[in-house]
PDB file of N, CA and C in Angstrom:
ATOM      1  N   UNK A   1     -76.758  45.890 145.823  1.00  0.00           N
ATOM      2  CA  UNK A   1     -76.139  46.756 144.828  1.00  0.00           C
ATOM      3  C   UNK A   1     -74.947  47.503 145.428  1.00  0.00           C
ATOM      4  N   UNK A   2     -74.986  47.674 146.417  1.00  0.00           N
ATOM      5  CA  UNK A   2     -74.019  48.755 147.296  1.00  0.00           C
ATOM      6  C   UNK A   2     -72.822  48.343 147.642  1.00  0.00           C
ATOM      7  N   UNK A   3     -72.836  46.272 147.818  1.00  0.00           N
ATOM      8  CA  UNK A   3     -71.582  45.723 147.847  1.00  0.00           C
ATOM      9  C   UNK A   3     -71.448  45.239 146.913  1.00  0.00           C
ATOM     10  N   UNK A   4     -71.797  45.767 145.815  1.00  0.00           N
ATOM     11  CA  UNK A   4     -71.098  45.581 144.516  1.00  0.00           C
ATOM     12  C   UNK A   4     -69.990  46.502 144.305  1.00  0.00           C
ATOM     13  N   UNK A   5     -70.136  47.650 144.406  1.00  0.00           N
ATOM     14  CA  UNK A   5     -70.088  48.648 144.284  1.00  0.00           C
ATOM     15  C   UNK A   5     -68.781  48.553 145.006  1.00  0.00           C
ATOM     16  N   UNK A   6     -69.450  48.628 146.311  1.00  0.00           N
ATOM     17  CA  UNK A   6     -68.096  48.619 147.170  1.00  0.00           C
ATOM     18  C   UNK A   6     -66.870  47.382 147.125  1.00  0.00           C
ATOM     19  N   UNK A   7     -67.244  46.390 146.455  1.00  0.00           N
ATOM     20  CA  UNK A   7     -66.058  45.330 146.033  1.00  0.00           C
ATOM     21  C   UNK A   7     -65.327  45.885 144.700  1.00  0.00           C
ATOM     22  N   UNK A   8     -66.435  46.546 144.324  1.00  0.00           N
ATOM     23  CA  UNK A   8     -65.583  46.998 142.786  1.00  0.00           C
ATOM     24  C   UNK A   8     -64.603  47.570 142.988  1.00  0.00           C
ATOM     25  N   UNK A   9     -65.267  49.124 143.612  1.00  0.00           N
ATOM     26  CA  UNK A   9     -63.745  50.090 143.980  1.00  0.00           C
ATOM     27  C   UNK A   9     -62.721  49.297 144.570  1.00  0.00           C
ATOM     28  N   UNK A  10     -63.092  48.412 145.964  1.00  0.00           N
ATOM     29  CA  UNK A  10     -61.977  48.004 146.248  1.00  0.00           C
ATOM     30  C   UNK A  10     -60.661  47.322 145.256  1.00  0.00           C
ATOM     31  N   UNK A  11     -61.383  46.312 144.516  1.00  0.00           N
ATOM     32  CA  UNK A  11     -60.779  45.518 143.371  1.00  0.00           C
ATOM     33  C   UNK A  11     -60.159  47.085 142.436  1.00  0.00           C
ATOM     34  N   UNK A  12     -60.927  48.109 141.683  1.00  0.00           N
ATOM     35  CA  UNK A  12     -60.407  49.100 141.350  1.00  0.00           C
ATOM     36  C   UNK A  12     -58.700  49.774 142.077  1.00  0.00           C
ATOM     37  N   UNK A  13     -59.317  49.842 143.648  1.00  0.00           N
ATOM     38  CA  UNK A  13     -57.969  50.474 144.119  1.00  0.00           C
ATOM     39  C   UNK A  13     -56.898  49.873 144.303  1.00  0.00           C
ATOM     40  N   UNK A  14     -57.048  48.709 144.942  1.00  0.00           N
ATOM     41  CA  UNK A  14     -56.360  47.596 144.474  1.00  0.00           C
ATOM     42  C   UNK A  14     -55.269  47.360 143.361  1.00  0.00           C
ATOM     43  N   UNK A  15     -55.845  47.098 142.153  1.00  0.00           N
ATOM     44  CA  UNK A  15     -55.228  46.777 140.839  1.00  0.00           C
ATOM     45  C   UNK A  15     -53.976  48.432 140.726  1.00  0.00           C
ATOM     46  N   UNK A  16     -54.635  49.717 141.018  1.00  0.00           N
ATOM     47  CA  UNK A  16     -54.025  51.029 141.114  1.00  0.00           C
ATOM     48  C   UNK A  16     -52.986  50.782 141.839  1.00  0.00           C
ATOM     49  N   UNK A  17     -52.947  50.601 143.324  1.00  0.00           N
ATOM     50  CA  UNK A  17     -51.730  50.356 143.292  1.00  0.00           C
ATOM     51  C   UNK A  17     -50.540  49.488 143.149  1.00  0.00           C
ATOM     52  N   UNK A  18     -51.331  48.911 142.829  1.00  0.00           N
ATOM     53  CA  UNK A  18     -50.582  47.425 142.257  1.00  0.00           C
ATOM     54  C   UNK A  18     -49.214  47.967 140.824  1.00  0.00           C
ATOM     55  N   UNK A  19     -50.158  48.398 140.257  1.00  0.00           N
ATOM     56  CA  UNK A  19     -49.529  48.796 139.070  1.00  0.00           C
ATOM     57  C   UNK A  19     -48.887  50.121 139.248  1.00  0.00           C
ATOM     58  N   UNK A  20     -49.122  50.708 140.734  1.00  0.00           N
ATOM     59  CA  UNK A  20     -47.895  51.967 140.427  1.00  0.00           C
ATOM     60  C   UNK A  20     -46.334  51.034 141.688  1.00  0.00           C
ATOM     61  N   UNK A  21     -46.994  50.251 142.517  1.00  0.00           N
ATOM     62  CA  UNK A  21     -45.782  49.966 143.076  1.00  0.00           C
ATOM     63  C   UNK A  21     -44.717  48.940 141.708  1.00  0.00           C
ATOM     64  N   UNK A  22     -45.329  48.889 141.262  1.00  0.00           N
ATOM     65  CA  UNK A  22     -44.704  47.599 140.002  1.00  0.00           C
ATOM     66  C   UNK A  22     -43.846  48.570 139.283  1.00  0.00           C
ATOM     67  N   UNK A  23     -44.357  49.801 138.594  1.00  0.00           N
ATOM     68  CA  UNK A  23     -43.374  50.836 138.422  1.00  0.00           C
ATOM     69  C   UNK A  23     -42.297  51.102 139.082  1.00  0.00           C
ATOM     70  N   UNK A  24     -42.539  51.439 140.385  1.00  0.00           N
ATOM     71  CA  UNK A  24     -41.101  52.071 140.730  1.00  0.00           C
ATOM     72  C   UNK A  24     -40.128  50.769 141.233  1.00  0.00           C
ATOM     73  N   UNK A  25     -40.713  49.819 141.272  1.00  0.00           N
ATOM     74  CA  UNK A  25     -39.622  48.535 141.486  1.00  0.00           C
ATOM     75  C   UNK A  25     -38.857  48.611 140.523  1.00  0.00           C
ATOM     76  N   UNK A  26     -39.366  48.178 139.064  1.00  0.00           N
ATOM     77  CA  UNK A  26     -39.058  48.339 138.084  1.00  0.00           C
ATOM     78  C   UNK A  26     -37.338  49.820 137.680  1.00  0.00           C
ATOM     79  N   UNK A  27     -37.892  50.409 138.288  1.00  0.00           N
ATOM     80  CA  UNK A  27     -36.561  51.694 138.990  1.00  0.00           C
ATOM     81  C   UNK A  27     -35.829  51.275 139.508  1.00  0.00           C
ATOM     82  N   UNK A  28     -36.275  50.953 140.787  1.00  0.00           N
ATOM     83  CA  UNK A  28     -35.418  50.744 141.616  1.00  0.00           C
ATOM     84  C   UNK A  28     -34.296  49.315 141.235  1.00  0.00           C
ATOM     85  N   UNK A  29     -35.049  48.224 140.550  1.00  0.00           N
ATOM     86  CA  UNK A  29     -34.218  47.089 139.749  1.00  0.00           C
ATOM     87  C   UNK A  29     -32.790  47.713 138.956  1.00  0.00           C
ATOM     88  N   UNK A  30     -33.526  48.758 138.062  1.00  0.00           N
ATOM     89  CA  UNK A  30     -32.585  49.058 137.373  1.00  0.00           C
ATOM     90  C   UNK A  30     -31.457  50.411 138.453  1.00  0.00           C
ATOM     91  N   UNK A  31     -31.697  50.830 139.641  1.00  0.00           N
ATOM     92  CA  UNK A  31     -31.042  51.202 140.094  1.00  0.00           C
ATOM     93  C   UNK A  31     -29.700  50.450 140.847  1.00  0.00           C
ATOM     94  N   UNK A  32     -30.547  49.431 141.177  1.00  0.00           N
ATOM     95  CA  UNK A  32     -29.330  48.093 142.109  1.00  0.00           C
ATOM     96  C   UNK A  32     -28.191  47.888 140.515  1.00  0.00           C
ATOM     97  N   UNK A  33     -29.026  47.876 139.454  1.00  0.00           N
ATOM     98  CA  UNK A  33     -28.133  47.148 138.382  1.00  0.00           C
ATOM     99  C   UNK A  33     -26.881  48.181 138.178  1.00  0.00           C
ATOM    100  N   UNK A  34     -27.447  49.302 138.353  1.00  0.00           N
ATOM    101  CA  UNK A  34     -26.593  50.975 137.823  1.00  0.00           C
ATOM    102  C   UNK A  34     -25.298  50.361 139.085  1.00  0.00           C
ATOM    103  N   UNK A  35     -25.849  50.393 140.531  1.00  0.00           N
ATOM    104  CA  UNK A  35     -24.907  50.413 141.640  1.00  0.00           C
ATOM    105  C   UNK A  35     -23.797  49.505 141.550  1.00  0.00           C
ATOM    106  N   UNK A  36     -24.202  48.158 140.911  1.00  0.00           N
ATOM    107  CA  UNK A  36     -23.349  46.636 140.960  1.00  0.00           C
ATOM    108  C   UNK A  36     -22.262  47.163 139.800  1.00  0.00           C
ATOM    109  N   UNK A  37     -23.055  47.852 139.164  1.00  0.00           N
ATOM    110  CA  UNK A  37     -21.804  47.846 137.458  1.00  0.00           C
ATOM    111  C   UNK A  37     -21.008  49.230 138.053  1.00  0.00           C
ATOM    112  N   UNK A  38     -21.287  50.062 138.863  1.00  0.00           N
ATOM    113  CA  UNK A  38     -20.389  50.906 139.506  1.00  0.00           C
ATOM    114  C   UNK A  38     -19.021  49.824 140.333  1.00  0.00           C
ATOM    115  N   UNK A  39     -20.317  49.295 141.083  1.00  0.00           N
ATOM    116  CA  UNK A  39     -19.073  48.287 141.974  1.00  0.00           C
ATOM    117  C   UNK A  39     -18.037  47.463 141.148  1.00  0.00           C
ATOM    118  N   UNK A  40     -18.398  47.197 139.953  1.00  0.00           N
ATOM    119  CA  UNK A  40     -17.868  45.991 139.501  1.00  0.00           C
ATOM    120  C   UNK A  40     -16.434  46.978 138.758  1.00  0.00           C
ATOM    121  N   UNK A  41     -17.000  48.023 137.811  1.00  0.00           N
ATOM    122  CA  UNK A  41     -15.773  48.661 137.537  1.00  0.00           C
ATOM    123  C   UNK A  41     -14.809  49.343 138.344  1.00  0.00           C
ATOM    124  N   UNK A  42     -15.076  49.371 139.566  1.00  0.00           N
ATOM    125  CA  UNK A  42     -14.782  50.266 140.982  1.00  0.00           C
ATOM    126  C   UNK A  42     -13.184  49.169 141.175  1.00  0.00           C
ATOM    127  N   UNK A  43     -14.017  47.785 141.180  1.00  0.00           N
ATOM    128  CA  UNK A  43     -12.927  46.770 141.423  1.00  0.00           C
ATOM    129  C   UNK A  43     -12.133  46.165 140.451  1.00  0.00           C
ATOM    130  N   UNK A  44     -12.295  46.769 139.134  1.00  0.00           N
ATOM    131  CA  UNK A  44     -11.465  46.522 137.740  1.00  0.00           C
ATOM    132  C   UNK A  44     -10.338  47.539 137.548  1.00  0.00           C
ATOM    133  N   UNK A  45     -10.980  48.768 138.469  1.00  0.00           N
ATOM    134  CA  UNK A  45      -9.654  49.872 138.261  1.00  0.00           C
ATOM    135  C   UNK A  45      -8.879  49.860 139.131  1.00  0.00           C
ATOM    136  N   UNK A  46      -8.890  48.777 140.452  1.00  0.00           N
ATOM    137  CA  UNK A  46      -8.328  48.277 141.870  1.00  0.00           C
ATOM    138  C   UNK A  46      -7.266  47.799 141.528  1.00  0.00           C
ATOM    139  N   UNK A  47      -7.923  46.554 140.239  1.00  0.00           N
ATOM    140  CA  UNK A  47      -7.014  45.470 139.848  1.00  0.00           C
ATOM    141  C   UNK A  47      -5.956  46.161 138.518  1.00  0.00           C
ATOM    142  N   UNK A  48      -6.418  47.070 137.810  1.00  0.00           N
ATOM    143  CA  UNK A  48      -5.408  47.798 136.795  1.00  0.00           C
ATOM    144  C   UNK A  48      -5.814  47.362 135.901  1.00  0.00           C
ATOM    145  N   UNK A  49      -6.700  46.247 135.438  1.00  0.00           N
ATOM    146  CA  UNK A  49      -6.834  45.434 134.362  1.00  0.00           C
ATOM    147  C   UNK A  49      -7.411  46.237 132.992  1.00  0.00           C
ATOM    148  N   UNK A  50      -7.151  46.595 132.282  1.00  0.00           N
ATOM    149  CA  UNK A  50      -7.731  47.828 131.341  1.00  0.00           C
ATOM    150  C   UNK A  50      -8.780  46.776 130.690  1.00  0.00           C
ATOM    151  N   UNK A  51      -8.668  45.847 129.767  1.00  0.00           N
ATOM    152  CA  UNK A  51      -9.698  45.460 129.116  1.00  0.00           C
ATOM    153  C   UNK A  51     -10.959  44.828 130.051  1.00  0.00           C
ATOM    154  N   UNK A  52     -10.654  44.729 131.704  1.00  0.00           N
ATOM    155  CA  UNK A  52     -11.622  44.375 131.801  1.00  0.00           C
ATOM    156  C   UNK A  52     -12.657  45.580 132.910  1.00  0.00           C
ATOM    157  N   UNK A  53     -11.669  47.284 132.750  1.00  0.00           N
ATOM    158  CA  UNK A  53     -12.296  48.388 132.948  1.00  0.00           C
ATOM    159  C   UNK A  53     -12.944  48.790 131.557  1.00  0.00           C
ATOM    160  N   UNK A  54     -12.732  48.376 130.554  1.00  0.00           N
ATOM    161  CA  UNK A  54     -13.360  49.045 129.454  1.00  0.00           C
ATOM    162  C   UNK A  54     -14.543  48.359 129.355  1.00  0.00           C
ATOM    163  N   UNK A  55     -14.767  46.650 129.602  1.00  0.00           N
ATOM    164  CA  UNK A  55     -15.976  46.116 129.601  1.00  0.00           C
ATOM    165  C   UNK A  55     -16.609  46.531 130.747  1.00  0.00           C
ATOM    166  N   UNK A  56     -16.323  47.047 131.863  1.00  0.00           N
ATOM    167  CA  UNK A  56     -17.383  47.105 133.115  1.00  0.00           C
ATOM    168  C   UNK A  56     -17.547  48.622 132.763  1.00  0.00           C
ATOM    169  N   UNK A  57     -16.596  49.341 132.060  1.00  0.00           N
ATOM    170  CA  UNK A  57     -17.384  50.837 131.858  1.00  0.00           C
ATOM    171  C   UNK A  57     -18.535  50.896 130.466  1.00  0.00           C
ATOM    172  N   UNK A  58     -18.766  50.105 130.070  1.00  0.00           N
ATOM    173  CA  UNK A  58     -19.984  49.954 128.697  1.00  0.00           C
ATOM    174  C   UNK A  58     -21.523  49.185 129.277  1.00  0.00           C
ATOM    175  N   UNK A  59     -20.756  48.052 130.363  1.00  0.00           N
ATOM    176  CA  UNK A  59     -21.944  47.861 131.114  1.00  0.00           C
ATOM    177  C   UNK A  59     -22.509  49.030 131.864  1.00  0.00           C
ATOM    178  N   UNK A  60     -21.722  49.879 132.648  1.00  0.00           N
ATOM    179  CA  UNK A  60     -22.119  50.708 133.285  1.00  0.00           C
ATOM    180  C   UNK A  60     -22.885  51.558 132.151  1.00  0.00           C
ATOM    181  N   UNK A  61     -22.365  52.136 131.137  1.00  0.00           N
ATOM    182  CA  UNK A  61     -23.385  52.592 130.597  1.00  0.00           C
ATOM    183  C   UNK A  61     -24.536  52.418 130.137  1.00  0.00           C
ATOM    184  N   UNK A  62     -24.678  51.109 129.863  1.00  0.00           N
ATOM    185  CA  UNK A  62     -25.813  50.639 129.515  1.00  0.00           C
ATOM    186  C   UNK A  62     -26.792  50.360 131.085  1.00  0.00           C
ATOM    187  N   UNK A  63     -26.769  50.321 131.604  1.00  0.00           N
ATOM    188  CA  UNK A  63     -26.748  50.254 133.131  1.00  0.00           C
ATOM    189  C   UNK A  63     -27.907  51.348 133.241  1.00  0.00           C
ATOM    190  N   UNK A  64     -26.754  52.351 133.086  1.00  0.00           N
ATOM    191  CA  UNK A  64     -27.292  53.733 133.524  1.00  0.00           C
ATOM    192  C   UNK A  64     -28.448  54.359 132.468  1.00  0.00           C
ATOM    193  N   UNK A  65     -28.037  53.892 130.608  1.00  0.00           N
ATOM    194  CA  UNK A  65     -28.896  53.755 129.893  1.00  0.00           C
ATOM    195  C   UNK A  65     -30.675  53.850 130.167  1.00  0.00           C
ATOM    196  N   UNK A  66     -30.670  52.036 131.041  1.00  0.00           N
ATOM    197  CA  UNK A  66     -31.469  51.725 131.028  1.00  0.00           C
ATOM    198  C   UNK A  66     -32.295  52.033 132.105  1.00  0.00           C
ATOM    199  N   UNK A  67     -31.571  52.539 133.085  1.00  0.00           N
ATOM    200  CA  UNK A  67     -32.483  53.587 134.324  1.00  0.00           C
ATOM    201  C   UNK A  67     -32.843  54.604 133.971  1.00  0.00           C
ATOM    202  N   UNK A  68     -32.356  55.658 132.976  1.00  0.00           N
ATOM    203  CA  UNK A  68     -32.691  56.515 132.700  1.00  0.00           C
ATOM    204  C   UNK A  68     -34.208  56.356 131.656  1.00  0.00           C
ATOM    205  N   UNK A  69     -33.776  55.555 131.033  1.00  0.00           N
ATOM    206  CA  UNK A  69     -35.454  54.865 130.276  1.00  0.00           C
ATOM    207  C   UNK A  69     -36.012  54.517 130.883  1.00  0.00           C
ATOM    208  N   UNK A  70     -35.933  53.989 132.550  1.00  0.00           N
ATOM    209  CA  UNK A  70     -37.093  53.535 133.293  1.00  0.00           C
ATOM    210  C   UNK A  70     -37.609  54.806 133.882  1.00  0.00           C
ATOM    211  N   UNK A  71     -36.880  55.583 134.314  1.00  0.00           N
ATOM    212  CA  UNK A  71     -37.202  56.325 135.079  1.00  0.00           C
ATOM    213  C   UNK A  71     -37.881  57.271 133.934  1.00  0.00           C
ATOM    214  N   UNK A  72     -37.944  57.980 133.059  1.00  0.00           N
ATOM    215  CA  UNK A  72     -38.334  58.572 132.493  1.00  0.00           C
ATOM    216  C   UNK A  72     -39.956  57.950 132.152  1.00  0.00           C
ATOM    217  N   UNK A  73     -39.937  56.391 132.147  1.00  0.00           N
ATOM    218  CA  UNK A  73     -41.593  55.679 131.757  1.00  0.00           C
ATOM    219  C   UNK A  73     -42.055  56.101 132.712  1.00  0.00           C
ATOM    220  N   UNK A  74     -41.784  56.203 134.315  1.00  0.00           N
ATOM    221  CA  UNK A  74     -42.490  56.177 135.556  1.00  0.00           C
ATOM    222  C   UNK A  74     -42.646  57.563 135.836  1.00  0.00           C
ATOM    223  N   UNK A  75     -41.975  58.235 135.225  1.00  0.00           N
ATOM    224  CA  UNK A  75     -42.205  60.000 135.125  1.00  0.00           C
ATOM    225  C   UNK A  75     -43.524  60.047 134.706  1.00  0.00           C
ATOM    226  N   UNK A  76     -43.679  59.564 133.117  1.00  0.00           N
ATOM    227  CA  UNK A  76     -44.764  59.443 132.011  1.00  0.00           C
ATOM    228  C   UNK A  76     -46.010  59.042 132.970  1.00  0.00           C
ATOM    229  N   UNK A  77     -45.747  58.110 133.415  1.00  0.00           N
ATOM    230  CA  UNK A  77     -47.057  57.416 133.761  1.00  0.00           C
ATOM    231  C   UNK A  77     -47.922  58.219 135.130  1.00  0.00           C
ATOM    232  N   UNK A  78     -46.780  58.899 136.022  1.00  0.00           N
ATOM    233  CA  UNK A  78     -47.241  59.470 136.954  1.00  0.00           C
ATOM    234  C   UNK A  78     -47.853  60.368 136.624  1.00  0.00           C
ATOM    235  N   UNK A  79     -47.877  61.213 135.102  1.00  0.00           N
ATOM    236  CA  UNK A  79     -48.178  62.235 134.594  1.00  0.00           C
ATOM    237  C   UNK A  79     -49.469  61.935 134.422  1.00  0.00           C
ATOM    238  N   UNK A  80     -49.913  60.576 134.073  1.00  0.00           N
ATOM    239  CA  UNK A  80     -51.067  60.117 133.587  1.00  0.00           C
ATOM    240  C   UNK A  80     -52.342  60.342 134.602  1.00  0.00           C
TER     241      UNK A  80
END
């Protein structure tokens, strides 16, 4: 009964952190994405090219959008 028990929790702690490191990847994904669309418009305002700073500044927002929605789930959940 006792290594039941004790396989359970393990399998229990296990799956726990499983699912909080999966969270903050999930961040951190959308952080690399925030950094690249920095870089990318960084090198559109190098080149002078306006229409193609206006498309890398909408990615960037959406970019940043979507970190801010991640990061705010992984707030939530830590709360949990």
């Amino acid at each position: 009964m006792k290594t039941k028990q004790y396989v359970l929790g393990l399998a229990l702690a296990f799956m726990a952190t499983t699912s909080f490191v999966a969270c903050d990847s999930k961040k951190e994904n959308k952080a690399e994405e925030v950094q690249e669309a920095k870089e990318d418009l960084n090198e559109s305002r190098a080149e002078g090219d306006t229409s193609d700073i206006r498309d890398d500044k909408a990615d960037l927002d959406s970019a940043n959008k979507e970190y801010n929605e991640a990061a705010k789930e992984a707030r939530k959940d830590s709360l949990k």
